[in-house]
N, C-alpha and C. Protein backbone atom coordinates (compact mmCIF):
# COMPACT_ATOMS: atom_id res chain seq x y z
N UNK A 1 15.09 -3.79 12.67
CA UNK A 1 13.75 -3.82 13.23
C UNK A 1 12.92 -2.70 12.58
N UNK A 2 11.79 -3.32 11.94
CA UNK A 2 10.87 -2.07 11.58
C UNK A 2 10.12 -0.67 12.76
N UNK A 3 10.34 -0.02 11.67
CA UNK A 3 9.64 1.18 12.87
C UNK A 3 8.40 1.58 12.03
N UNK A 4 7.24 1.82 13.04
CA UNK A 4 6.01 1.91 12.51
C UNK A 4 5.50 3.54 13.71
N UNK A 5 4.81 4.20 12.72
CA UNK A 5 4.33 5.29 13.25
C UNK A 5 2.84 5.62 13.79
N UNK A 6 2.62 6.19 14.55
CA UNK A 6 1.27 5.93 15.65
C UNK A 6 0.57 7.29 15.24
N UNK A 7 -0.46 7.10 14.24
CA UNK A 7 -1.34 8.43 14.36
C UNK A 7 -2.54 8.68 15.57
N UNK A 8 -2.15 9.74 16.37
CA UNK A 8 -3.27 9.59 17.24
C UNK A 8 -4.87 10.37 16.38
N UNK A 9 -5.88 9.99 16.83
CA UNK A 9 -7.10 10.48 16.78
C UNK A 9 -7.63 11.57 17.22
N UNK A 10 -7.23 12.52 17.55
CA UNK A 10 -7.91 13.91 18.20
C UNK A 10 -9.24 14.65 18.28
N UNK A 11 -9.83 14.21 17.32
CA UNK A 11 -11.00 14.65 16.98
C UNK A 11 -12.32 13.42 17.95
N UNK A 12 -11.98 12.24 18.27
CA UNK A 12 -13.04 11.15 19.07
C UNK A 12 -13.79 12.03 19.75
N UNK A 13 -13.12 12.80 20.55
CA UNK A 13 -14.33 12.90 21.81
C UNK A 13 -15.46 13.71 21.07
N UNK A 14 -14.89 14.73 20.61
CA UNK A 14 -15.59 16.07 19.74
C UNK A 14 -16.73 15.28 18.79
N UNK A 15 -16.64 14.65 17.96
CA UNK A 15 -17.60 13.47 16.88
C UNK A 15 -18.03 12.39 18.06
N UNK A 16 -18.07 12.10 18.86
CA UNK A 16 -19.22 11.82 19.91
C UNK A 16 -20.42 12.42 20.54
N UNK A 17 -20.48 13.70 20.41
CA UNK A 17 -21.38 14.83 20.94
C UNK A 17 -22.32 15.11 20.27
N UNK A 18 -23.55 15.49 20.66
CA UNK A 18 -24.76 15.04 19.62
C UNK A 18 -24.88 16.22 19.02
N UNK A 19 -24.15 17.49 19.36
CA UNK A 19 -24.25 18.49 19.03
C UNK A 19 -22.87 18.49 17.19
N UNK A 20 -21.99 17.63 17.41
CA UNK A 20 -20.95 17.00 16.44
C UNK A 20 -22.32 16.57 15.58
N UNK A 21 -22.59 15.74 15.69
CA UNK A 21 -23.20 14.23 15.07
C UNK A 21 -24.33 15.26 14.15
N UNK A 22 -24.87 16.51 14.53
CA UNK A 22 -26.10 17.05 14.16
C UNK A 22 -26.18 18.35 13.27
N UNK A 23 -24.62 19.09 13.27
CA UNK A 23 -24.37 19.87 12.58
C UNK A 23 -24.78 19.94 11.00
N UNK A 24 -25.26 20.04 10.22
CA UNK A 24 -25.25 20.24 9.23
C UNK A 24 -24.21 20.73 7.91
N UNK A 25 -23.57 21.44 8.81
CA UNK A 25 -22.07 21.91 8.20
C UNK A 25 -20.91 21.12 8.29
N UNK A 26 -20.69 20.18 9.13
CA UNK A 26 -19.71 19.08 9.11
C UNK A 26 -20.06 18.28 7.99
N UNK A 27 -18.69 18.13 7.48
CA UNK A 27 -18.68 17.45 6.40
C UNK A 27 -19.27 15.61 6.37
N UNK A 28 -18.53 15.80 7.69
CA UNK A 28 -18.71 14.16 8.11
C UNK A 28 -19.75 13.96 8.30
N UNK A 29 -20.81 14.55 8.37
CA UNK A 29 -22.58 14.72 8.37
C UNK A 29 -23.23 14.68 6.77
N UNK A 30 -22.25 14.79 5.94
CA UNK A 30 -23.27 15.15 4.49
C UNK A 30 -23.52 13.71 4.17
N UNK A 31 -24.48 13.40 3.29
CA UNK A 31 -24.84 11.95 2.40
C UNK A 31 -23.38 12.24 1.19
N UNK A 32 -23.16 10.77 1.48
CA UNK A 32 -22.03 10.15 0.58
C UNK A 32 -23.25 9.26 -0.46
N UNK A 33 -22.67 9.95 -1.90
CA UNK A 33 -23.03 8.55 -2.95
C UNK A 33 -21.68 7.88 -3.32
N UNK A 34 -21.20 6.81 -2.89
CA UNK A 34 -20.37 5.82 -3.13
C UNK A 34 -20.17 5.31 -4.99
N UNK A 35 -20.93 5.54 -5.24
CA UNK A 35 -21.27 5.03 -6.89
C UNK A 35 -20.57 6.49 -7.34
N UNK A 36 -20.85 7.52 -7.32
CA UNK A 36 -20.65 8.52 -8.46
C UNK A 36 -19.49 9.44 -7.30
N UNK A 37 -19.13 9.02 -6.21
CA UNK A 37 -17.64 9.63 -5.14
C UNK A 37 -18.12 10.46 -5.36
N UNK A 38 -19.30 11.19 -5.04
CA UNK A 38 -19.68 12.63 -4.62
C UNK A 38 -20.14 12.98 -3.12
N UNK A 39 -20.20 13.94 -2.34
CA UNK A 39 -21.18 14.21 -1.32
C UNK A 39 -21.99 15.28 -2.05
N UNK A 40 -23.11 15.35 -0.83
CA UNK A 40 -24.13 16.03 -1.09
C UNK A 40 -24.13 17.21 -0.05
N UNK A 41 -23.94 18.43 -0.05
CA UNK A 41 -23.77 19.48 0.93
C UNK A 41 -25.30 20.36 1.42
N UNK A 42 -25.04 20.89 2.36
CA UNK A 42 -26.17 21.24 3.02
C UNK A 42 -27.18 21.94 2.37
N UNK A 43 -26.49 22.23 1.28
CA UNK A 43 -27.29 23.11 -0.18
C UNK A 43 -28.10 22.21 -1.24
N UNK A 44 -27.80 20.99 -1.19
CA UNK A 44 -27.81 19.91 -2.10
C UNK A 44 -27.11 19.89 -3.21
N UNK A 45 -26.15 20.69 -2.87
CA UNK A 45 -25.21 20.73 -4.62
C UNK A 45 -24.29 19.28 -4.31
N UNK A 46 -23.61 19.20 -5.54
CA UNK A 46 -22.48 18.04 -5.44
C UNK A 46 -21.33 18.68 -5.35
N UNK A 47 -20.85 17.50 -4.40
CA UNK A 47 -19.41 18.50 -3.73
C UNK A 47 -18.55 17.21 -4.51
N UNK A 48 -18.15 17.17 -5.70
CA UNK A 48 -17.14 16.72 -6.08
C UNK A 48 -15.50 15.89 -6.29
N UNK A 49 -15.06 15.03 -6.49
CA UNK A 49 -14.29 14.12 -6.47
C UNK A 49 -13.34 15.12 -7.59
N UNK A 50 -12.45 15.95 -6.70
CA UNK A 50 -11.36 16.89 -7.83
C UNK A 50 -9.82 15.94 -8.24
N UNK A 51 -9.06 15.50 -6.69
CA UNK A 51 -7.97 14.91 -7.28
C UNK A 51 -7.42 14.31 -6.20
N UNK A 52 -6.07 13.79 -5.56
CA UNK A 52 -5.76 13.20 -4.84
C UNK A 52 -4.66 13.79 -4.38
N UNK A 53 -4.62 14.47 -3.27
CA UNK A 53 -2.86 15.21 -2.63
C UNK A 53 -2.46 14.23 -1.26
N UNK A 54 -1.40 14.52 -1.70
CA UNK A 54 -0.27 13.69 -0.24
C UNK A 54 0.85 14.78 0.33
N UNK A 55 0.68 14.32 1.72
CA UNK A 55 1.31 15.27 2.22
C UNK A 55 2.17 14.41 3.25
N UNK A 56 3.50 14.81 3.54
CA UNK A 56 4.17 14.24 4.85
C UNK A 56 4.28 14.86 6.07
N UNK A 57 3.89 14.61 7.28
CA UNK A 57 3.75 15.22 8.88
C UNK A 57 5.18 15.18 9.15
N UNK A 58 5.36 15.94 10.07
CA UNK A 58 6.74 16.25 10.62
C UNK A 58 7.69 15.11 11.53
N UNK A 59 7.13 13.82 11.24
CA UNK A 59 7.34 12.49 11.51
C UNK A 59 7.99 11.76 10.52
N UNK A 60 7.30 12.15 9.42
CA UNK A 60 7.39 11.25 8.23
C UNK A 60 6.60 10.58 7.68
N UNK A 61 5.62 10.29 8.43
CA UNK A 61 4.38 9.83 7.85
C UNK A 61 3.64 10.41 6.85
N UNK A 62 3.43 9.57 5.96
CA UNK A 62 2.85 9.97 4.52
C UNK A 62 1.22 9.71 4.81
N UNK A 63 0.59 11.07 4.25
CA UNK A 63 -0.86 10.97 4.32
C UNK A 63 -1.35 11.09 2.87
N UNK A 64 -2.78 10.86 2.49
CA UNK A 64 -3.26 10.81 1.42
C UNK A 64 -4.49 11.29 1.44
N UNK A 65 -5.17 12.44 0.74
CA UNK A 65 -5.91 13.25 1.13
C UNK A 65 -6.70 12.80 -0.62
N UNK A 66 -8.05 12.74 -0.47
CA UNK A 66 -9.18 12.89 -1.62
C UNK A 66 -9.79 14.27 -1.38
N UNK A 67 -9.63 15.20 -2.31
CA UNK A 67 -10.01 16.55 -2.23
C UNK A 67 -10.84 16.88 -2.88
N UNK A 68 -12.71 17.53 -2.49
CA UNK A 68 -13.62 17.30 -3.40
C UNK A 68 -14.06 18.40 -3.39
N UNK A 69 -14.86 19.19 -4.11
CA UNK A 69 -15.36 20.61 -4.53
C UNK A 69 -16.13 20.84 -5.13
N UNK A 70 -16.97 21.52 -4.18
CA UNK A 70 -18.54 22.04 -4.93
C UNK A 70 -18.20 23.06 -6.10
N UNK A 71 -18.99 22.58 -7.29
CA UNK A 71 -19.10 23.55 -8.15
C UNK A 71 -19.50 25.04 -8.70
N UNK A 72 -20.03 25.08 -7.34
CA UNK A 72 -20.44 26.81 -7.67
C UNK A 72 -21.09 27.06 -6.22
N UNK A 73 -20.51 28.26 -5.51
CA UNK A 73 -20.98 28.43 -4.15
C UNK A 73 -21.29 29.36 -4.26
N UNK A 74 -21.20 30.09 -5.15
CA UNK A 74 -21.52 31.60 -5.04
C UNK A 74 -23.10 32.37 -4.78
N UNK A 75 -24.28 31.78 -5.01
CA UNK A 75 -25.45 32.22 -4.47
C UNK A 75 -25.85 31.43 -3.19
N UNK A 76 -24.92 30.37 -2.90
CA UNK A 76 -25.55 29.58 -1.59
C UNK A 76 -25.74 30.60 -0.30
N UNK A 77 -27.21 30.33 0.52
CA UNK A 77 -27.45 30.92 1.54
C UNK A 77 -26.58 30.61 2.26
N UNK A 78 -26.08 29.53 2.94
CA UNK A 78 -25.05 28.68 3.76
C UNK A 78 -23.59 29.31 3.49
N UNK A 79 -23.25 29.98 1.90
CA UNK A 79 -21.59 30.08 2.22
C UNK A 79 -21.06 30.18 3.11
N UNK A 80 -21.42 31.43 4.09
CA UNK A 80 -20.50 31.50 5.30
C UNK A 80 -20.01 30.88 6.34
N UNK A 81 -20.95 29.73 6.10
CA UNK A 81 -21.17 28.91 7.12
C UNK A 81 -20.31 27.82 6.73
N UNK A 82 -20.12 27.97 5.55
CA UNK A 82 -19.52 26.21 5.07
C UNK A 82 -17.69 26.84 4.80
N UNK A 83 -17.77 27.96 3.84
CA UNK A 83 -16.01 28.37 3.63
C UNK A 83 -15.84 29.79 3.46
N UNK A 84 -14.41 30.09 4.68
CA UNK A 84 -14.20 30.82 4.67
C UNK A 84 -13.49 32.35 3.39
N UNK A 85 -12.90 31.49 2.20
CA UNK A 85 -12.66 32.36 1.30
C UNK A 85 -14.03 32.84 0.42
N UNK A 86 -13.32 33.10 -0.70
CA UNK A 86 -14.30 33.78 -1.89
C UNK A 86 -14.27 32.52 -2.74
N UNK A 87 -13.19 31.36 -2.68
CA UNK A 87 -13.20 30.31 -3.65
C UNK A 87 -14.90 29.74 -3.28
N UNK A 88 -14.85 28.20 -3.83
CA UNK A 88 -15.98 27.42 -3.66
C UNK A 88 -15.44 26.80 -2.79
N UNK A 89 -16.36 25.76 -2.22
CA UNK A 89 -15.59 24.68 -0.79
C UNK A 89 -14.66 23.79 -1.48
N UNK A 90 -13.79 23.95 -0.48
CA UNK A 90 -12.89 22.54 -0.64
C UNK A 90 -13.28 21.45 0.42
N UNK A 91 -13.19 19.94 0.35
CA UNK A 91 -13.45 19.12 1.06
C UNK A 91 -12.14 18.28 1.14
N UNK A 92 -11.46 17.92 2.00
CA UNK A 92 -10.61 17.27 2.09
C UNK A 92 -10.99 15.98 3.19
């Protein structure tokens, strides 16, 4: 008999809240261009299509992560707001 694994959702209630939905810094808030797999970040830079990582949860379940990155953060007014290191953002 196959066994199939149940990812729950954790994040629903939180991305219902208009205060979620309105952030500017959530990623899940930026404009997607679908044609060129870029977003557009609160700076208007392009946050980039870098590479593809997979990772396995302590289940076994295999995840697949698109990891994208702005090209230069370093004069943005917003850095602090968007990532915590000295790198540029990562978007996963």
């Amino acid at each position: 008999m196959p066994t199939y694994s149940t990812e729950t959702y954790g994040h629903y209630v939180r991305e219902e809240k208009k205060k979620y939905k309105t952030d500017q810094f959530k990623t899940r808030n930026w404009l997607y261009d679908e044609k060129r797999d870029t977003y557009t970040c609160t700076n208007q830079q392009a946050v980039t299509f870098k590479y593809t990582s997979t990772r396995t949860d302590s289940t076994g379940f295999i995840r697949t992560f698109k990891i994208y990155e702005c090209e230069d953060c370093t004069n943005c007014p917003f850095r602090m707001s968007c990532t915590k290191g000295k790198k540029a953002l990562t978007v996963n």
